[in-house]
Structures are given as structure tokens and as C-alpha cells.
C-alpha atoms as a PDB file:
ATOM      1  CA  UNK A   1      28.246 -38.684   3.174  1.00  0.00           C
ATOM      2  CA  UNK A   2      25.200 -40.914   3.121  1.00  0.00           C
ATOM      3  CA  UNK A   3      22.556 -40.676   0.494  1.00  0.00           C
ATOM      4  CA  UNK A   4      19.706 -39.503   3.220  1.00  0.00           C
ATOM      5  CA  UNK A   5      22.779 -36.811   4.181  1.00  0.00           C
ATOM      6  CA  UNK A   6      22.938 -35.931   0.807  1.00  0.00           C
ATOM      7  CA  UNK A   7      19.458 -35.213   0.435  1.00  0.00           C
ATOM      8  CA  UNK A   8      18.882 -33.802   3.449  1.00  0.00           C
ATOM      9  CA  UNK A   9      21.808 -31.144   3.203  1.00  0.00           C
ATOM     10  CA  UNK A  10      20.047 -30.027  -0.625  1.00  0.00           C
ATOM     11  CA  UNK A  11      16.829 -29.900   1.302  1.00  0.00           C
ATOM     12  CA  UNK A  12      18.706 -26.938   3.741  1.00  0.00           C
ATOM     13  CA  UNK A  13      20.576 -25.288   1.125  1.00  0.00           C
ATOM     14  CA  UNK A  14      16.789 -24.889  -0.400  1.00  0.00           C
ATOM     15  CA  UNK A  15      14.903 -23.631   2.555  1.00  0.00           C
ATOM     16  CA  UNK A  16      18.553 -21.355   3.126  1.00  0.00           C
ATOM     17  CA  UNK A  17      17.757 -20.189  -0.553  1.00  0.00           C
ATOM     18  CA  UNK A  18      14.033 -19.062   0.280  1.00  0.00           C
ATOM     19  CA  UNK A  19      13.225 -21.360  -2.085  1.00  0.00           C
ATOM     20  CA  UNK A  20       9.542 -23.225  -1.644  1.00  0.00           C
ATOM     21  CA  UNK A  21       9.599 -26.768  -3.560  1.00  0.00           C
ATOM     22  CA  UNK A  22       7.322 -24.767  -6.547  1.00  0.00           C
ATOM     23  CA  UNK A  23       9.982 -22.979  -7.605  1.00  0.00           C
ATOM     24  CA  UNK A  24      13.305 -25.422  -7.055  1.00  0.00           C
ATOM     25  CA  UNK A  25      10.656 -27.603  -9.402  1.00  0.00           C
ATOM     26  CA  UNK A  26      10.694 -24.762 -11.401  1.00  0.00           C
ATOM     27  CA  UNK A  27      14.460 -23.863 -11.453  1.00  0.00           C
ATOM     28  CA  UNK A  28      15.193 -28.513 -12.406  1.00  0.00           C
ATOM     29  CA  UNK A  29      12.386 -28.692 -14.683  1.00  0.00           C
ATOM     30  CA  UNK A  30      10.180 -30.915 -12.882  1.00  0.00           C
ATOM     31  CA  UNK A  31       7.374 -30.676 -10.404  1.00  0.00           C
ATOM     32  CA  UNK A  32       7.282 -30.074  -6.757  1.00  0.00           C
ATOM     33  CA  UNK A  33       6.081 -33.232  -5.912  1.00  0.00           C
ATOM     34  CA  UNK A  34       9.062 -35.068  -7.367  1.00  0.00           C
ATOM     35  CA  UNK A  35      11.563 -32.522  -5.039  1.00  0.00           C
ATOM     36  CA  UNK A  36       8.720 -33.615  -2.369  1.00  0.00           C
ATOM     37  CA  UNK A  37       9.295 -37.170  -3.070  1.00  0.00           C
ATOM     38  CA  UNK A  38      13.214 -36.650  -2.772  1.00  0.00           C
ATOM     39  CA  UNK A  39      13.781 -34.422   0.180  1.00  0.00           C
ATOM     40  CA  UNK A  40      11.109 -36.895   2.166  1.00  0.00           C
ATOM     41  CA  UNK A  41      13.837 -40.163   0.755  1.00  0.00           C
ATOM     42  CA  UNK A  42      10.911 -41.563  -1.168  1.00  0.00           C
ATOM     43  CA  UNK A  43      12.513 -41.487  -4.289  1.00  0.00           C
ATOM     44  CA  UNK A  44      16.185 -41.358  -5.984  1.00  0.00           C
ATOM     45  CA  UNK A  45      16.971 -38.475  -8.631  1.00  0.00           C
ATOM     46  CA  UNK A  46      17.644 -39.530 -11.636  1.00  0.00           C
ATOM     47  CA  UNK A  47      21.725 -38.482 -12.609  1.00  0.00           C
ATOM     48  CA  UNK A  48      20.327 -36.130 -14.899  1.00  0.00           C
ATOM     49  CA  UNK A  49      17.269 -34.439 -12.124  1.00  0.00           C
ATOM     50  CA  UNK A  50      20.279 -34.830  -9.516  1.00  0.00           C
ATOM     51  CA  UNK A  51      22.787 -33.071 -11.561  1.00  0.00           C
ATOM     52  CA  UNK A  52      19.831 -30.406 -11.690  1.00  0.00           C
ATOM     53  CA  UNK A  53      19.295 -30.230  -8.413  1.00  0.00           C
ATOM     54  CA  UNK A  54      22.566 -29.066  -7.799  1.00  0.00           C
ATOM     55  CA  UNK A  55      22.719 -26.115 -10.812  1.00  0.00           C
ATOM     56  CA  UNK A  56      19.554 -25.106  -9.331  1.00  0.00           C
ATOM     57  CA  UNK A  57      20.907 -24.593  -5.795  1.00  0.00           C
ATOM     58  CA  UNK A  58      24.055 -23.085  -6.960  1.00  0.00           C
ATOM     59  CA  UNK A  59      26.079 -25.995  -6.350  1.00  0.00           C
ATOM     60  CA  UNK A  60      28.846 -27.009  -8.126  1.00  0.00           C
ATOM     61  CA  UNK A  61      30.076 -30.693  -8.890  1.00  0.00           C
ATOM     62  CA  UNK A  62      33.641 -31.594  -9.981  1.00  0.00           C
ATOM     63  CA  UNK A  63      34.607 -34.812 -10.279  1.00  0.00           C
ATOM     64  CA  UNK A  64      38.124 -37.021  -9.683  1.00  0.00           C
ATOM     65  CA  UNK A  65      38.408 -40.588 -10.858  1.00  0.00           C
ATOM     66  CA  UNK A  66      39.739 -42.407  -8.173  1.00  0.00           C
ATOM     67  CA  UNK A  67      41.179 -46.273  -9.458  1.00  0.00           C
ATOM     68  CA  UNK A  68      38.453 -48.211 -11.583  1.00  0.00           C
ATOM     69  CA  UNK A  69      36.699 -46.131 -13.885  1.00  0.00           C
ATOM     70  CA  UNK A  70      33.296 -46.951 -12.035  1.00  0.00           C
ATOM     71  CA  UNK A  71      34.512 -45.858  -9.146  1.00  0.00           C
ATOM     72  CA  UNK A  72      34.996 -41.752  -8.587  1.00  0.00           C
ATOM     73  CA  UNK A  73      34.456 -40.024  -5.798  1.00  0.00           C
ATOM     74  CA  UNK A  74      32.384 -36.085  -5.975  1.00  0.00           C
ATOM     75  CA  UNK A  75      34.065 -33.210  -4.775  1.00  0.00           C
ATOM     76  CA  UNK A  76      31.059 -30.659  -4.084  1.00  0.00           C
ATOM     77  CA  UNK A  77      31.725 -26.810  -4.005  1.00  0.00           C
ATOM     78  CA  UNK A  78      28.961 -24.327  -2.790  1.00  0.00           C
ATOM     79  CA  UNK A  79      28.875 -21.438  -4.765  1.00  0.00           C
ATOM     80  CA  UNK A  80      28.421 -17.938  -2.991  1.00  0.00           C
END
């Protein structure tokens, strides 16, 4: 998946949430213009606002290493 696919599939699973961009803000600890400024690919999360992003929307994030140790690949579950 692509960065903008990324985003744009967390921008989904909000509005599938009934979520309004107030209260994801709410939920990662920042403000609804910064999720504005994500889902409209103006801006990159941070790893630590991404990671949020994700506990907020009930996503879950494992991890596998795959060869060099700067290169993994993400294995994303959706919870419920």
C-alpha cells in the first residue's frame, strides 16, 4: 500500500467509526486540524501521532523484520 492509500483507508475507517475529526483529535491527542492536514496528504504523522492514529481507530500494528534491520514490513489487523 501507498502512503496516500494508507491515509486514505484511516480516513474511512474514521468516517465508518462516526467519528468527526474533533474527536479522532481527541482520541491521538492532537487537534483536528492536524488529522485535517493528514487525511487531505498535506502533512506526514509523526511515528508517534501515526502509531496514535491507529490505537485510536482500533487498529492494531504488529510488526516482522524482514532482512536489514531498517527494513520491516507492517502487518495491520482491524480490530472488531
Amino acid at each position: 500500500m501507498s502512503e496516500k492509500e494508507i491515509v486514505d483507508f484511516l480516513a474511512k475507517r474514521r468516517l465508518s467509526l462516526g467519528l468527526s475529526t474533533r474527536a479522532l483529535a481527541a482520541r491521538m491527542g492532537c487537534t483536528h486540524t492536524t488529522v485535517n492536514n493528514y487525511e487531505n496528504h498535506k502533512y506526514t504523522p509523526t511515528l508517534t501521532l501515526f502509531l496514535a492514529w491507529l490505537r485510536a481507530l482500533n487498529i492494531e500494528i504488529d510488526h516482522k523484520l524482514v532482512g536489514a534491520p531498517n527494513n520491516f514490513q507492517l502487518l495491520v489487523r482491524v480490530k472488531g
